[in-house]
N, C-alpha and C. Protein backbone atom coordinates (compact mmCIF):
# COMPACT_ATOMS: atom_id res chain seq x y z
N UNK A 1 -7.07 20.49 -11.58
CA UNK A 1 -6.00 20.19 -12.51
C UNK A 1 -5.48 18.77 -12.24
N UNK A 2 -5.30 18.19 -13.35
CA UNK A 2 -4.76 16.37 -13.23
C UNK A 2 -3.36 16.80 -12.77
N UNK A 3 -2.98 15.93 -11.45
CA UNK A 3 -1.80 15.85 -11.06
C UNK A 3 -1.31 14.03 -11.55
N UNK A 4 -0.28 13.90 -12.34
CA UNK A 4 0.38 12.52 -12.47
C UNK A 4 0.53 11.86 -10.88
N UNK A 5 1.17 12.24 -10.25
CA UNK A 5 1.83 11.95 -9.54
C UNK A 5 0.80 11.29 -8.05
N UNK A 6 -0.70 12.07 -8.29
CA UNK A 6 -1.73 11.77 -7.29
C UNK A 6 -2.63 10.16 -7.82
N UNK A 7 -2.55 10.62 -8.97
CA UNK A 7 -3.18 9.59 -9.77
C UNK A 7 -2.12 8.24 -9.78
N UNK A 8 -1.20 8.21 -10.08
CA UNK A 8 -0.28 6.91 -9.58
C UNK A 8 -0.07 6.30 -8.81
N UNK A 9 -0.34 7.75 -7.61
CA UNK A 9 -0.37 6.89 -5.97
C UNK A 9 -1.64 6.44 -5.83
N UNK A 10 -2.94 7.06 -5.55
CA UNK A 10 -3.87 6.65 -5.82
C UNK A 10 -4.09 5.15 -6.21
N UNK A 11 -3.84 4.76 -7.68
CA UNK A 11 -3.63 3.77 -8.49
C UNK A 11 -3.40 2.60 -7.58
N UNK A 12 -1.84 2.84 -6.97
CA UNK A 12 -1.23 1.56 -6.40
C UNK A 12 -1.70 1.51 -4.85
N UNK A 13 -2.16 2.67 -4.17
CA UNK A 13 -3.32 2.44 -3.33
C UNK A 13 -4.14 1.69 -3.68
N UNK A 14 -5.03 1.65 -4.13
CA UNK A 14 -6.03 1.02 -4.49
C UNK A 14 -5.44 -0.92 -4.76
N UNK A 15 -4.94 -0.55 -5.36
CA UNK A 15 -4.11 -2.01 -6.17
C UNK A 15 -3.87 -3.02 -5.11
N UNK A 16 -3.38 -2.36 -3.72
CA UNK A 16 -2.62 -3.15 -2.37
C UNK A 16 -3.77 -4.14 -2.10
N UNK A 17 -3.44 -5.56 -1.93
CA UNK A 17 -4.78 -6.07 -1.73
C UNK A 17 -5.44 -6.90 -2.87
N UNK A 18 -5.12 -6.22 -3.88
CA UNK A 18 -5.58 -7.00 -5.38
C UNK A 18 -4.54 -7.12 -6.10
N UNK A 19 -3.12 -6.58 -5.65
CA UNK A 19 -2.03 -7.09 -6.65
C UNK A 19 -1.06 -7.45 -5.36
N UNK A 20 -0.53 -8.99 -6.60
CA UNK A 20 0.79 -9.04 -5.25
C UNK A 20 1.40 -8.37 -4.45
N UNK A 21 2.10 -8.01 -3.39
CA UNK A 21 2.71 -7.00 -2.81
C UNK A 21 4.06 -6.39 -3.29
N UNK A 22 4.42 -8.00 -3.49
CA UNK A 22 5.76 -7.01 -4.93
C UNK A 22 5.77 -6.48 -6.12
N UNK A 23 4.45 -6.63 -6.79
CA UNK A 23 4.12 -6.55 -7.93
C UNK A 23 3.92 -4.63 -7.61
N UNK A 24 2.85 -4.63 -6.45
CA UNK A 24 2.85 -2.80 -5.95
C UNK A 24 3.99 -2.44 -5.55
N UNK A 25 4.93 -3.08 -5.24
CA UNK A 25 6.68 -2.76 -4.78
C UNK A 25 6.82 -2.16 -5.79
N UNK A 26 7.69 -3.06 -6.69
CA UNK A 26 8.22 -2.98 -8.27
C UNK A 26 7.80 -1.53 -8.90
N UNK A 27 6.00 -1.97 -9.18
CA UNK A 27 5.49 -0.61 -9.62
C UNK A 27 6.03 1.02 -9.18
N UNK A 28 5.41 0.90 -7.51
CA UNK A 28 6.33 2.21 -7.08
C UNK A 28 7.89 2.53 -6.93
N UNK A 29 8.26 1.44 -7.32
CA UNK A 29 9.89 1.98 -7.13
C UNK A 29 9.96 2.62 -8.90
N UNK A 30 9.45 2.02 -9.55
CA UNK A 30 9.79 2.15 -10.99
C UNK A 30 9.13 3.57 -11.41
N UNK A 31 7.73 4.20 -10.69
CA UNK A 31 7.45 5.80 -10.41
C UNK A 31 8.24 6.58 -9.77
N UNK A 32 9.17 6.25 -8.87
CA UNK A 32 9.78 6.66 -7.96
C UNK A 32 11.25 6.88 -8.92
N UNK A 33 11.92 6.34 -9.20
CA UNK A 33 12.93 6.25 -10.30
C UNK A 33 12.70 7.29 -11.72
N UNK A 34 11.39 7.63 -11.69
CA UNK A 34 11.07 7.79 -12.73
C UNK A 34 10.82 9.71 -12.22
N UNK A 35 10.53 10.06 -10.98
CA UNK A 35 10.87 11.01 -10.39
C UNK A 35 9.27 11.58 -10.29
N UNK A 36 8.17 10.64 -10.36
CA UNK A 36 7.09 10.88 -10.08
C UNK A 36 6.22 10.84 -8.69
N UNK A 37 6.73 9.21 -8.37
CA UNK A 37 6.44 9.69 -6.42
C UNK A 37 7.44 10.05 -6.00
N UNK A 38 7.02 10.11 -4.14
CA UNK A 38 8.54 10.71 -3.67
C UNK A 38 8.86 9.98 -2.73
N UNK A 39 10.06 9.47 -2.04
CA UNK A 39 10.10 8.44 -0.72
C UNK A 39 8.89 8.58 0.46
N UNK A 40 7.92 9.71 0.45
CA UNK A 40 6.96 9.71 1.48
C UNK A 40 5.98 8.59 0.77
N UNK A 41 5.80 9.42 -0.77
CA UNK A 41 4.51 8.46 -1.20
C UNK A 41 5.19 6.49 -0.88
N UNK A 42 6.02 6.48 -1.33
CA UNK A 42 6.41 4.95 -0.70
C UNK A 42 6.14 4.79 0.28
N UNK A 43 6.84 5.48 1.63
CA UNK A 43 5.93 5.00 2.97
C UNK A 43 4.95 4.76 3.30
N UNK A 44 4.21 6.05 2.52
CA UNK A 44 2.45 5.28 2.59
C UNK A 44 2.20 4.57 2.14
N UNK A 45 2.65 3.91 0.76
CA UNK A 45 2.05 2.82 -0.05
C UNK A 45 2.69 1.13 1.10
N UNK A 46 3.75 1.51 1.14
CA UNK A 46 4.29 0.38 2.24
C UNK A 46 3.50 0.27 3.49
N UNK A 47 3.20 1.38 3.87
CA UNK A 47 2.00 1.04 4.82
C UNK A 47 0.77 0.52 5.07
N UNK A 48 0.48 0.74 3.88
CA UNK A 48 -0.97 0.34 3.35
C UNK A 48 -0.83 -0.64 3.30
N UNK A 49 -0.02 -1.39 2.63
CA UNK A 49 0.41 -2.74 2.49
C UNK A 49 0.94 -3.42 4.20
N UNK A 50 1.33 -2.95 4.80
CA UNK A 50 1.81 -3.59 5.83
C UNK A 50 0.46 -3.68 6.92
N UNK A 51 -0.30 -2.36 6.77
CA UNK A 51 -1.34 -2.67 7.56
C UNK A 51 -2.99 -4.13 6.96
N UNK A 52 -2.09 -3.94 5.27
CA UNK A 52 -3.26 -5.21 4.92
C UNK A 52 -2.82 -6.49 5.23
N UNK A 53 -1.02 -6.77 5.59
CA UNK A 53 -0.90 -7.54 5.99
C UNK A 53 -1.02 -8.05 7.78
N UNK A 54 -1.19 -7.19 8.76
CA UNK A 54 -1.19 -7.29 9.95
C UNK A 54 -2.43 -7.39 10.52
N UNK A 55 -3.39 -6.75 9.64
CA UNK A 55 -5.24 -7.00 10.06
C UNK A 55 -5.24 -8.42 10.42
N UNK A 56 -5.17 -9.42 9.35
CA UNK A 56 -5.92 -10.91 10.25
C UNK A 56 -5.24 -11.11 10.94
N UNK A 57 -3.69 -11.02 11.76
CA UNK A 57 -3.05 -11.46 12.84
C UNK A 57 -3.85 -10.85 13.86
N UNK A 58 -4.28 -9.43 14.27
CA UNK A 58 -4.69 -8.68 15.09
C UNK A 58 -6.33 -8.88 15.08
N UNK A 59 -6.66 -9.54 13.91
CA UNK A 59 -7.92 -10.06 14.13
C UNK A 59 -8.37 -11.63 14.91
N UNK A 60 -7.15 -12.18 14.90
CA UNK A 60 -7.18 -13.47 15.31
C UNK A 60 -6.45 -13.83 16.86
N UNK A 61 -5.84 -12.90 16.88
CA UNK A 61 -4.91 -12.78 18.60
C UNK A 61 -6.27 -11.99 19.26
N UNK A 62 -7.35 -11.56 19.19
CA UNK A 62 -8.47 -10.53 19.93
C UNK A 62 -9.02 -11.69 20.66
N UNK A 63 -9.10 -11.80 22.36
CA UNK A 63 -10.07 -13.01 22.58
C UNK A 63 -11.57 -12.85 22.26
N UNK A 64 -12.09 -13.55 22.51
CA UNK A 64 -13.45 -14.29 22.25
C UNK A 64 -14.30 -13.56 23.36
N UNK A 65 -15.21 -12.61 23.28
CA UNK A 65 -16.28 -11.86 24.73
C UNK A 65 -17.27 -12.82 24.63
N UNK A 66 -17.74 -13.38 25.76
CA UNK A 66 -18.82 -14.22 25.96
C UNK A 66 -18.44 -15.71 26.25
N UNK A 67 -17.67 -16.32 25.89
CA UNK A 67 -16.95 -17.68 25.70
C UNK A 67 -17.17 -17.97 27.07
């Protein structure tokens, strides 16, 4: 059965990464308002987003094996 609410998160999952980060903000607050996600689905979507932003720091602080 189509759930709205899987498919939206889904959606802006996907999106993190290929759309500005406020642009996936905006979006989920405006589902969220709208009484379709719920403050969890935000955490995850904020996460997702926070972990696409913290990869190249944690990729670039790793030393060098062999050097």
């Amino acid at each position: 059965m189509f759930e709205l609410r899987l498919f939206i998160k889904q959606g802006l999952l996907d999106a993190v990464g290929n759309m500005a980060d406020y642009q996936v903000i905006l979006n989920a607050a405006g589902w969220h308002e709208k009484g379709v996600l719920t403050e969890s689905d935000l955490s995850e979507i904020q996460g997702h987003i926070d972990n696409k932003n913290i990869a190249p720091e944690a990729v670039e602080s790793e030393p060098d094996e062999g050097v």
